[in-house]
Protein backbone atom coordinates (compact mmCIF):
# COMPACT_ATOMS: atom_id res chain seq x y z
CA UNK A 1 -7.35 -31.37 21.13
CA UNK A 2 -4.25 -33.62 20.05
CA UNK A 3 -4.61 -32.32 16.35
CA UNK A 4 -4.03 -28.81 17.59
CA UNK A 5 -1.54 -28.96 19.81
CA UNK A 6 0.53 -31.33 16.65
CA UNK A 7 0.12 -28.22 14.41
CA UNK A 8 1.21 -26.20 16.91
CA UNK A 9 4.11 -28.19 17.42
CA UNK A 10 4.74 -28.77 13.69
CA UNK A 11 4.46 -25.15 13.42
CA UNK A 12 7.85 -24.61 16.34
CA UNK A 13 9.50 -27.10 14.89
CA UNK A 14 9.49 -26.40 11.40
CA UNK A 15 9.76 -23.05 11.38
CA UNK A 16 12.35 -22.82 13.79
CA UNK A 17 14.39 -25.37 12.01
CA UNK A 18 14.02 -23.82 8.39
CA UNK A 19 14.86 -20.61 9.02
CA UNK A 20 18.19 -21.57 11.37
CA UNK A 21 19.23 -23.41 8.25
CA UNK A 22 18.52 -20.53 6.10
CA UNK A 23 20.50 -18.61 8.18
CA UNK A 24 23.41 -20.96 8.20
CA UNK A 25 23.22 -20.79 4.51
CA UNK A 26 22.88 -24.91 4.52
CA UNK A 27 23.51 -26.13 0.53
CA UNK A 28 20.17 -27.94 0.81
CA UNK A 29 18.34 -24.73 1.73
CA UNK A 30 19.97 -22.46 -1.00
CA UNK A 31 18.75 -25.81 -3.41
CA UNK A 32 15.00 -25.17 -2.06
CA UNK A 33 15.32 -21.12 -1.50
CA UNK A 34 17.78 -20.14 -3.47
CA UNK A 35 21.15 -18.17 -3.20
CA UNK A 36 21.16 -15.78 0.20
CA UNK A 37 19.01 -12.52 -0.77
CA UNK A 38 17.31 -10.55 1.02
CA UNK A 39 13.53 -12.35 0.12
CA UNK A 40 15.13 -15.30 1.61
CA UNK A 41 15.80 -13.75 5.06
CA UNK A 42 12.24 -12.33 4.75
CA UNK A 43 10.60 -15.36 4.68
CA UNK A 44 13.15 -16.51 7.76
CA UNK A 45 11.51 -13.77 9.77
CA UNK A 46 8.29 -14.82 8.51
CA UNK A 47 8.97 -18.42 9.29
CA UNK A 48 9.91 -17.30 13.13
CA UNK A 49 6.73 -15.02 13.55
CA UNK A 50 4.88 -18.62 12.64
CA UNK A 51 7.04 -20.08 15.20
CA UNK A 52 6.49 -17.49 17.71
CA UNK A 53 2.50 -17.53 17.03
CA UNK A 54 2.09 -20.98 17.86
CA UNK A 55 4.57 -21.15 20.83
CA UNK A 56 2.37 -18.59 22.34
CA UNK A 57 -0.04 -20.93 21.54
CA UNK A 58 0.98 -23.76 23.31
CA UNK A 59 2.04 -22.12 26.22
CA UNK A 60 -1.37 -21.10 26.67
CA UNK A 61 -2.51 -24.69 26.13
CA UNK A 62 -0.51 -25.95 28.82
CA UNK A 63 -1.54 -23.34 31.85
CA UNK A 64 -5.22 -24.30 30.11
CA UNK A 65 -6.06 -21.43 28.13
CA UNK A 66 -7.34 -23.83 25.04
CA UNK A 67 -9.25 -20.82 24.00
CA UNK A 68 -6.22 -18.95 23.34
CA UNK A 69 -4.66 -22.02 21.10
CA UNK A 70 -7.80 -22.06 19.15
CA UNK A 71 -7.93 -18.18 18.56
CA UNK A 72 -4.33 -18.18 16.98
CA UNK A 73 -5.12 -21.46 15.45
CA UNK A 74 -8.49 -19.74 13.78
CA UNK A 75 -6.10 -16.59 12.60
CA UNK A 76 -3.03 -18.57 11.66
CA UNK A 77 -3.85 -21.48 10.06
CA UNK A 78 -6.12 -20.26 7.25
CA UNK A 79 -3.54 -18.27 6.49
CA UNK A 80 -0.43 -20.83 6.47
CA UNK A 81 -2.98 -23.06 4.40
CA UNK A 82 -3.72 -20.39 1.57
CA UNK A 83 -0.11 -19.33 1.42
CA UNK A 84 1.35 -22.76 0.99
CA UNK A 85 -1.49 -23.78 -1.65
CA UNK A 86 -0.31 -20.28 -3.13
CA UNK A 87 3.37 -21.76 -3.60
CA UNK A 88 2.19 -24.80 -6.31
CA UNK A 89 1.37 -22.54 -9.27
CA UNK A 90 3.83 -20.26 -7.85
CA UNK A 91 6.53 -22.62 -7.66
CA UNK A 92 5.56 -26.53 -8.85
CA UNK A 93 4.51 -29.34 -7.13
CA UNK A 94 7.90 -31.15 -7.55
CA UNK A 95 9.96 -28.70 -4.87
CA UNK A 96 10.25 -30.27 -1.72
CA UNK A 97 9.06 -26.98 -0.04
CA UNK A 98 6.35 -27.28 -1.65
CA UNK A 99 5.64 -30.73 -0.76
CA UNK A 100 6.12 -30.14 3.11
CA UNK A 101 3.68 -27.20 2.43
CA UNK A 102 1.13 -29.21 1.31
CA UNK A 103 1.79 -31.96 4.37
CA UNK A 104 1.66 -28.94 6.86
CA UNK A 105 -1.79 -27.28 4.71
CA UNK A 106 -3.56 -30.90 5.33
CA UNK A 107 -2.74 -31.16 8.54
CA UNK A 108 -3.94 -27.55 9.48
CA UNK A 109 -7.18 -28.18 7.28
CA UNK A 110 -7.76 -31.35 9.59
CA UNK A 111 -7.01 -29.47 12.81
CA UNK A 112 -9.69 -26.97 11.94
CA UNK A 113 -12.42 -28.69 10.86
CA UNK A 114 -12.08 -31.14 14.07
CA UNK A 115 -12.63 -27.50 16.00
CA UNK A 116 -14.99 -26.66 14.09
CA UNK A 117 -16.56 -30.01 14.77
CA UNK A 118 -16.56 -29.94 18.00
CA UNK A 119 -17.87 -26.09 18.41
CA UNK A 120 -20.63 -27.38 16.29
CA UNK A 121 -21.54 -30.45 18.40
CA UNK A 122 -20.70 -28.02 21.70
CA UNK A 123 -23.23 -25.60 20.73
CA UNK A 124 -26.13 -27.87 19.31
CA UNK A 125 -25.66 -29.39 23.43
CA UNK A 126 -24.02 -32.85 21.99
């Protein structure tokens, strides 16, 4: 289960990171989010529920509760994937945000079908 604890972990540390900048009001994040407003310290708060989600998540991994990690992960990710493929006709391919979205989106897609995968070979008995 490497690929979903990395997601996880790519999860904490990205959104963690982005919306501490945001909240610093960093001159790169007000280039890739725009001026301060109140949208952008929505999608902090979204970015930290993310955060939150998946640090549950790996908690649970490491006192063994995989199960737990793979029911966020089955909630979650879809969701993180269809928003960030959301935010290239929304936004452009060319914004960097949109860029790391698509990085994160891949990696999630990956994560999933290898669970997926593996329920599949788990239940035919391979």
């Amino acid at each position: 289960m490497v690929l979903l604890t990395l997601s996880h972990l790519v999860n904490v540390i990205v959104v963690t990171v982005i919306p501490a900048l945001i909240a610093r009001d960093v001159p790169a994040m007000t280039a890739c989010y725009g001026a301060d407003s109140a949208a952008r310290r929505i999608l902090a708060c979204l970015y930290a529920t993310i955060a939150m989600a998946s640090a549950v998540a790996l908690i649970g991994q490491a006192l063994g509760n995989t199960t737990l990690s793979i029911a966020i992960a089955g909630v979650l990710f879809p969701v993180q994937i269809t928003y960030k493929l959301m935010t290239i006709p929304a936004v452009g391919w060319r914004n960097p945000v949109v860029k790391s979205n698509l990085a994160i989106a891949l990696l999630h897609t990956a994560t999933l079908a290898t669970i997926w995968h593996e329920r599949f070979l788990d239940a035919r008995g391979e």
